[in-house]
Protein backbone atom coordinates (compact mmCIF):
# COMPACT_ATOMS: atom_id res chain seq x y z
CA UNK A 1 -35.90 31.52 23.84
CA UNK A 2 -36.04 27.60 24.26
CA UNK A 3 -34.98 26.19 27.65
CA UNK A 4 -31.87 24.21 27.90
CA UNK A 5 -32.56 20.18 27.79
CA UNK A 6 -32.18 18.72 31.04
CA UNK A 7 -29.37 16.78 31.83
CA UNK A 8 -31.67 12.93 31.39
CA UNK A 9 -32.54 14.30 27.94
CA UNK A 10 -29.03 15.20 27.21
CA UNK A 11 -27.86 11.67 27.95
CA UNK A 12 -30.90 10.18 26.10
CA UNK A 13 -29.82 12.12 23.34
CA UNK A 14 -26.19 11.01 23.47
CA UNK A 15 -27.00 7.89 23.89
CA UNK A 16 -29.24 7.42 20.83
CA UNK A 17 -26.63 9.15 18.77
CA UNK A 18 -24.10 6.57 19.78
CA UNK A 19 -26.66 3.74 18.72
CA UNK A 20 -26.76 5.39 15.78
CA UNK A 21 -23.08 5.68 14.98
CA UNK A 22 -23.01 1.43 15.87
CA UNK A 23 -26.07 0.90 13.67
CA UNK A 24 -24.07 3.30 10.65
CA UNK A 25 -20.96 1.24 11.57
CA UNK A 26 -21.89 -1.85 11.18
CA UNK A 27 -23.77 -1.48 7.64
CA UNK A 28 -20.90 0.26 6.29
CA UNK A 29 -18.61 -2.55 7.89
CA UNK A 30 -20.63 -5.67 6.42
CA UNK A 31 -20.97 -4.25 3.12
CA UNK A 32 -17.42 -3.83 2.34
CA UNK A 33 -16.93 -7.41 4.39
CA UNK A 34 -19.42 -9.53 3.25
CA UNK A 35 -17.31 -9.89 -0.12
CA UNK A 36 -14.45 -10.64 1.50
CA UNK A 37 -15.96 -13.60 3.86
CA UNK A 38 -17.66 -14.65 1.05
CA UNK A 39 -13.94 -14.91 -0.99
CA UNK A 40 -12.35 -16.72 1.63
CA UNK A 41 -14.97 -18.96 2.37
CA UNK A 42 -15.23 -19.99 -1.54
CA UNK A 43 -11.58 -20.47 -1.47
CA UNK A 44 -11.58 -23.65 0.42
CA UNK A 45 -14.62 -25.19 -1.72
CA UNK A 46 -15.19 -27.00 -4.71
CA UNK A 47 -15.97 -25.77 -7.70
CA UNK A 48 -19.99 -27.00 -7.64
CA UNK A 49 -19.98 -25.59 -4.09
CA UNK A 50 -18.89 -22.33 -5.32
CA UNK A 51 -21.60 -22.31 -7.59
CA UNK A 52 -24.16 -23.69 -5.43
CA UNK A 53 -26.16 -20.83 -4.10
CA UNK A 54 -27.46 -23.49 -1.28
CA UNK A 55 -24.06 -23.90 0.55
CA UNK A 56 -23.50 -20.78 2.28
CA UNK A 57 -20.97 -20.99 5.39
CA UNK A 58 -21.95 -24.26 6.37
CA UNK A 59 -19.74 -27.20 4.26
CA UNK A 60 -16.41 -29.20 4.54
CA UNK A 61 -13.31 -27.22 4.05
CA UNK A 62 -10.71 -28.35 1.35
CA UNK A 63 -7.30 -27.49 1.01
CA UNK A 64 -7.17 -28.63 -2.72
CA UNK A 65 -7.67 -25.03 -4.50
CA UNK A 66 -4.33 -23.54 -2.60
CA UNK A 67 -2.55 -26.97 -3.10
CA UNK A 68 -3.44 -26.84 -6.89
CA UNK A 69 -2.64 -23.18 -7.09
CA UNK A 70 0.50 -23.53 -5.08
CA UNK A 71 2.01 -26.79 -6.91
CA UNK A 72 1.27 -24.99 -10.67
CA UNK A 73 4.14 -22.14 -9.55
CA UNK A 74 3.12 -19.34 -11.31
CA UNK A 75 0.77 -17.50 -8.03
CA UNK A 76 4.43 -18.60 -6.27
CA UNK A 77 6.41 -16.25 -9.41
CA UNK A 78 4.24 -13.77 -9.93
CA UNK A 79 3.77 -12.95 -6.05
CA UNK A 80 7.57 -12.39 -6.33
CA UNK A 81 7.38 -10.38 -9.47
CA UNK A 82 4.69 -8.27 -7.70
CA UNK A 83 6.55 -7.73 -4.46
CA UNK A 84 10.04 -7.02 -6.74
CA UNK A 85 7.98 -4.23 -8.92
CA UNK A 86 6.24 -2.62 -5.96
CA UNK A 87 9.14 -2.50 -3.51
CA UNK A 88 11.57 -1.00 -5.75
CA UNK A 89 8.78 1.04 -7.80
CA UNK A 90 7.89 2.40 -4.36
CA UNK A 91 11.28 3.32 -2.51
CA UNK A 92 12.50 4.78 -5.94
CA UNK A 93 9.14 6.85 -5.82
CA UNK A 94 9.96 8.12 -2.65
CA UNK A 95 13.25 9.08 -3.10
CA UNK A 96 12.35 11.18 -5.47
CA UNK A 97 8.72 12.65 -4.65
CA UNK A 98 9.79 13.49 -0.75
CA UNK A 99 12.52 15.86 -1.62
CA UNK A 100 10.54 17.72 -4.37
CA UNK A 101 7.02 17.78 -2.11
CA UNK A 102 9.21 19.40 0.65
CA UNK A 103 10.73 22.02 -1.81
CA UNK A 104 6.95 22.64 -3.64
CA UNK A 105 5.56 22.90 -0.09
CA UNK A 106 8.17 25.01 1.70
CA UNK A 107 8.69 27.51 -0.60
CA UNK A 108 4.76 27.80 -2.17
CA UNK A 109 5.28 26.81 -5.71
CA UNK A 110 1.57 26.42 -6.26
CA UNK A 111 1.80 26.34 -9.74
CA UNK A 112 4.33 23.34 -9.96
CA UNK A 113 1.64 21.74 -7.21
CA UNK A 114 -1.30 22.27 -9.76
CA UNK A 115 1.14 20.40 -12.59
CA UNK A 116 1.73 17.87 -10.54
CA UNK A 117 -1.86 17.09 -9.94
CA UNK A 118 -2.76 17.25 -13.88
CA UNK A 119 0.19 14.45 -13.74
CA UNK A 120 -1.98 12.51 -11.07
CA UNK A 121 -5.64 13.04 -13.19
CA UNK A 122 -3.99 11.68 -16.36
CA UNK A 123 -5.83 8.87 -17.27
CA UNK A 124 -2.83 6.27 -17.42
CA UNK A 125 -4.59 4.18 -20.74
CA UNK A 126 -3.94 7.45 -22.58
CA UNK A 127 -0.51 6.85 -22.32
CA UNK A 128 -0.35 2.62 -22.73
CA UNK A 129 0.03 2.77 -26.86
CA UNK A 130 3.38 5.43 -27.20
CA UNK A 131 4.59 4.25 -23.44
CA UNK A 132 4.51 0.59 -25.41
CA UNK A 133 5.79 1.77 -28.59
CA UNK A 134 8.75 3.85 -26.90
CA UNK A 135 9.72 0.71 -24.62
CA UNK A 136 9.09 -1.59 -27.63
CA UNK A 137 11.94 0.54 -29.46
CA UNK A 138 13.64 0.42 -26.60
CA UNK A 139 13.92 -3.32 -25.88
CA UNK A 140 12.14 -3.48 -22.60
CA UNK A 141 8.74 -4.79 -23.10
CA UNK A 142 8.59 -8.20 -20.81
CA UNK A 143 11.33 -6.67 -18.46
CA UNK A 144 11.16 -5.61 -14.32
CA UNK A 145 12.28 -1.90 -15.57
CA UNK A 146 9.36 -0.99 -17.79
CA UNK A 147 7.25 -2.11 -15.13
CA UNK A 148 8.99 0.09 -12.45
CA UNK A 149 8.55 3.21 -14.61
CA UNK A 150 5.17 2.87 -15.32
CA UNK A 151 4.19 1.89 -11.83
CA UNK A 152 6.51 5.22 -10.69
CA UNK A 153 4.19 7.41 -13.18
CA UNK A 154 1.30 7.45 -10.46
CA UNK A 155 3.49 6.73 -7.59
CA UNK A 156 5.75 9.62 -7.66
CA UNK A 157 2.77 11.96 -8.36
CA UNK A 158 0.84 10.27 -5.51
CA UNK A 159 3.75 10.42 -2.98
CA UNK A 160 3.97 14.19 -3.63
CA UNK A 161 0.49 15.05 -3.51
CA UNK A 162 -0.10 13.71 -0.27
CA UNK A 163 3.78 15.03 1.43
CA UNK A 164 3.10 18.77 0.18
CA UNK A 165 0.51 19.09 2.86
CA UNK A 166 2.48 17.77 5.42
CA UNK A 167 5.86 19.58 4.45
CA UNK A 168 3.72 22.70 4.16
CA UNK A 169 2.09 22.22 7.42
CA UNK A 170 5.37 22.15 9.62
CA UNK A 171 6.79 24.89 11.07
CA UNK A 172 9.22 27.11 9.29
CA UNK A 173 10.73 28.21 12.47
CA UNK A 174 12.04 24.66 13.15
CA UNK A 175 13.87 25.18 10.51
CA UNK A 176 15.30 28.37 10.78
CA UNK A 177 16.60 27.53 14.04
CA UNK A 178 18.69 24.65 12.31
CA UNK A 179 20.27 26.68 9.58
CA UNK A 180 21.41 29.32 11.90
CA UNK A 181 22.88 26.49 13.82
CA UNK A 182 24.85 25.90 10.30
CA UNK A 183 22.77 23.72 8.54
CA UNK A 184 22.30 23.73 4.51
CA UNK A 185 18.69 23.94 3.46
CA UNK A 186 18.62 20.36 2.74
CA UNK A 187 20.79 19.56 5.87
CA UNK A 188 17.68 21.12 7.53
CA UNK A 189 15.39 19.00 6.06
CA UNK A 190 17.07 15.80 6.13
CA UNK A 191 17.45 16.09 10.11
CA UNK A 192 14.38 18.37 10.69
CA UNK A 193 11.77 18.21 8.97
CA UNK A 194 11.86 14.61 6.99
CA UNK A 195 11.82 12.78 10.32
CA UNK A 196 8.96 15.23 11.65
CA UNK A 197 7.17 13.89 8.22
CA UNK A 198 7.46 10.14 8.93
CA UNK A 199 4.26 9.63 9.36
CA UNK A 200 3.05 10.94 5.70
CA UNK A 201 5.83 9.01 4.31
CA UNK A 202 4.86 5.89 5.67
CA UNK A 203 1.31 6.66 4.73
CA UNK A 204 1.92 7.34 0.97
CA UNK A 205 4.75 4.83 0.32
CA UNK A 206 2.28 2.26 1.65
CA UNK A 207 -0.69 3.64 -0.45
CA UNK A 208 1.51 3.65 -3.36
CA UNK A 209 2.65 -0.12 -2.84
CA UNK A 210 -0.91 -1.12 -2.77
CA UNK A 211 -1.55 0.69 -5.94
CA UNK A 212 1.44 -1.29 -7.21
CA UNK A 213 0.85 -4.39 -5.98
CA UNK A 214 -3.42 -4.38 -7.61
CA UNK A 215 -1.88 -2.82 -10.51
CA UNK A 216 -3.62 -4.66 -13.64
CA UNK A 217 -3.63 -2.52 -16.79
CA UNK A 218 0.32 -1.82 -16.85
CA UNK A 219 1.20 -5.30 -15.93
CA UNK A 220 -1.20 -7.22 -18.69
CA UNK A 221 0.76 -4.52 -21.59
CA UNK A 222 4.42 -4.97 -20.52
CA UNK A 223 4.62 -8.03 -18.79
CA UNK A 224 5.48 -11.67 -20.28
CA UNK A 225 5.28 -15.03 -18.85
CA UNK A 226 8.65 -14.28 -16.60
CA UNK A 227 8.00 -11.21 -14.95
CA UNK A 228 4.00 -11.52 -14.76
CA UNK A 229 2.70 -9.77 -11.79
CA UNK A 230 -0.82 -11.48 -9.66
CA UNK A 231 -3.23 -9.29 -11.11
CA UNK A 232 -2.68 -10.78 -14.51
CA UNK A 233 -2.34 -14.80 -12.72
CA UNK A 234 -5.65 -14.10 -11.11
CA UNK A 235 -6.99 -13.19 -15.15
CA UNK A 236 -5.96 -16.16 -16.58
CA UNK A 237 -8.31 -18.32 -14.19
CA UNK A 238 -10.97 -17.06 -16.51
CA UNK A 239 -10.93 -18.30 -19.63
CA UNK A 240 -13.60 -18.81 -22.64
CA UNK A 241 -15.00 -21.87 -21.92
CA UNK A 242 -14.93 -21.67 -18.05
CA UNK A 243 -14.05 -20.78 -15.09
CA UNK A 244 -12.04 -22.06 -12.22
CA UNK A 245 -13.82 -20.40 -9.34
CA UNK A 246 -12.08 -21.91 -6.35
CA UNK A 247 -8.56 -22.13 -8.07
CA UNK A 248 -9.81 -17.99 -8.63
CA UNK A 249 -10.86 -17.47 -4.79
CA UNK A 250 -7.58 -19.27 -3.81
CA UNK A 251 -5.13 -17.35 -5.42
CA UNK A 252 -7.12 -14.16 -4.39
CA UNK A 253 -6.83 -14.76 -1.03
CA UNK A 254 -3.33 -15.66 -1.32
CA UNK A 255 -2.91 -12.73 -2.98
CA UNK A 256 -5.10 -10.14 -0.07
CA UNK A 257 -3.00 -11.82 2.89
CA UNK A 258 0.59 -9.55 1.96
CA UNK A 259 -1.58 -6.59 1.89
CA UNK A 260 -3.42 -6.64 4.95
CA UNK A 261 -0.41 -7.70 7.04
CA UNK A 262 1.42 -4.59 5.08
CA UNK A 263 -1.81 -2.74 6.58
CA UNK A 264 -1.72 -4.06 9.79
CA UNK A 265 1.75 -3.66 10.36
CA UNK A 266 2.06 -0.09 9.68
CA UNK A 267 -1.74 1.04 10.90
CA UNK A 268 0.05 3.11 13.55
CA UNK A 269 2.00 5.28 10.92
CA UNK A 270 -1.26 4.86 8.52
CA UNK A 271 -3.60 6.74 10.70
CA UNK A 272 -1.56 9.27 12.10
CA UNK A 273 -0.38 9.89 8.39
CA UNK A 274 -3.71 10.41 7.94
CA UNK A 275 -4.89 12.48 10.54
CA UNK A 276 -2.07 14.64 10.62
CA UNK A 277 -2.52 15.56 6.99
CA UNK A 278 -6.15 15.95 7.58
CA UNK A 279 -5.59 18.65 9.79
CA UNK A 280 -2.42 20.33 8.03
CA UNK A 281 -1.90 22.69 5.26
């Protein structure tokens, strides 16, 4: 039988494992920074600069790239046209996968759980040639609507995949209690158990806004010129001859800044969203 550690090699140990957790920290943190630094940096350089492997973070800033980008309109439009698609794309989703996640978690309807992830494993592309044929038919190719729907495809299944667990987690009891106070089943869960869930909601609507707003492959299909979302104005920097690397780096930070502040904004409701369904269901 080994003999406890004393209590110096207990904090030895405690403290190398905390050194350890920086160390892991900090690689994991520059690796997924670096790229970023390294965007917003090239945004405010030239074009030779960009290209220059010997300027690194050392050079004279220039506010030409965002004042070219900005002044040619279209990163202007097509931020709108993104924020349009994925606002309305992502309340619509909600409004529709909340409801049905709390009914396929409350009352264990595994099977329609284990459809609705088939829905979310779909490879979308699968779907781009009859999705573009039906809308073709239909008249809206180039239109905000197709581009709602096919953003909702992955968003609905997304929003309900994620609330399941948390509906399903909740206590039943709660609401019991309300519908022997006279409650309907929904009453119930529209003044029990959907506030209780705010944090999930928050969580996937905001997931499913960022999906919306990077969104490339449904955008370049079914957009035009006048509803062109920023994923496809960031493509057309590159073109066959050459590329415009700090018009690119500009509009791509433009572009990052809505997100994060979305991110920042609701981190509170983000990480308890994600906690709490970490620990549920």
């Amino acid at each position: 039988m080994s003999a406890p550690l004393s209590p110096a090699r207990a904090r030895r140990g405690r403290r190398l494992g905390s050194w350890l957790r920086g160390i892991a920290i900090t690689v994991v943190t520059l690796v997924f920074a670096l790229p970023v630094v390294w965007m917003f940096a090239a945004a405010f350089k030239t074009n030779v600069q960009v290209t220059d492997p010997s300027v690194g973070l050392w050079f004279r800033p220039t506010l030409d790239n965002f004042r070219a980008v900005v002044e040619a309109g279209q990163i202007v439009r097509s931020m709108g046209n993104s924020l349009l698609v994925g606002v309305v794309s992502t309340v619509l989703s909600a409004v529709i996968a909340v409801p049905a996640a709390w009914a396929v978690g409350r009352f264990s309807m595994h099977r329609t759980g284990s459809v609705i992830l088939v829905a979310r494993i779909v490879p979308a592309i699968s779907l781009l040639v009859p999705w573009y044929y039906l809308f073709a038919r239909m008249g809206l190719v180039g239109s905000y609507t197709v581009l709602v729907l096919s953003h909702m495809f992955v968003s609905v299944p997304l929003i309900m995949w994620i609330m399941i667990s948390f509906f399903a987690g909740l206590p039943v009891e709660l609401e019991e209690a309300a519908r022997t106070d006279g409650l309907s089943a929904f009453g119930a869960f529209w003044r029990i158990s959907l506030p209780l869930a705010a944090p999930g909601t928050a969580t996937a609507s905001l997931l499913a806004f960022v999906f919306s707003w990077n969104n490339f492959m449904f955008a370049l299909v079914f957009s035009d010129d006048r509803t062109q979302t920023v994923p496809v104005t960031l493509f057309n920097f590159i073109s066959y001859a050459s590329t415009d690397w700090g018009g690119l780096m500009a509009a791509a930070a433009l572009i990052t800044v809505p997100v994060v502040l979305a991110a920042l904004l609701g981190q509170k409701y983000l990480v308890a969203g994600l906690t709490s369904g970490a620990s549920k269901g």
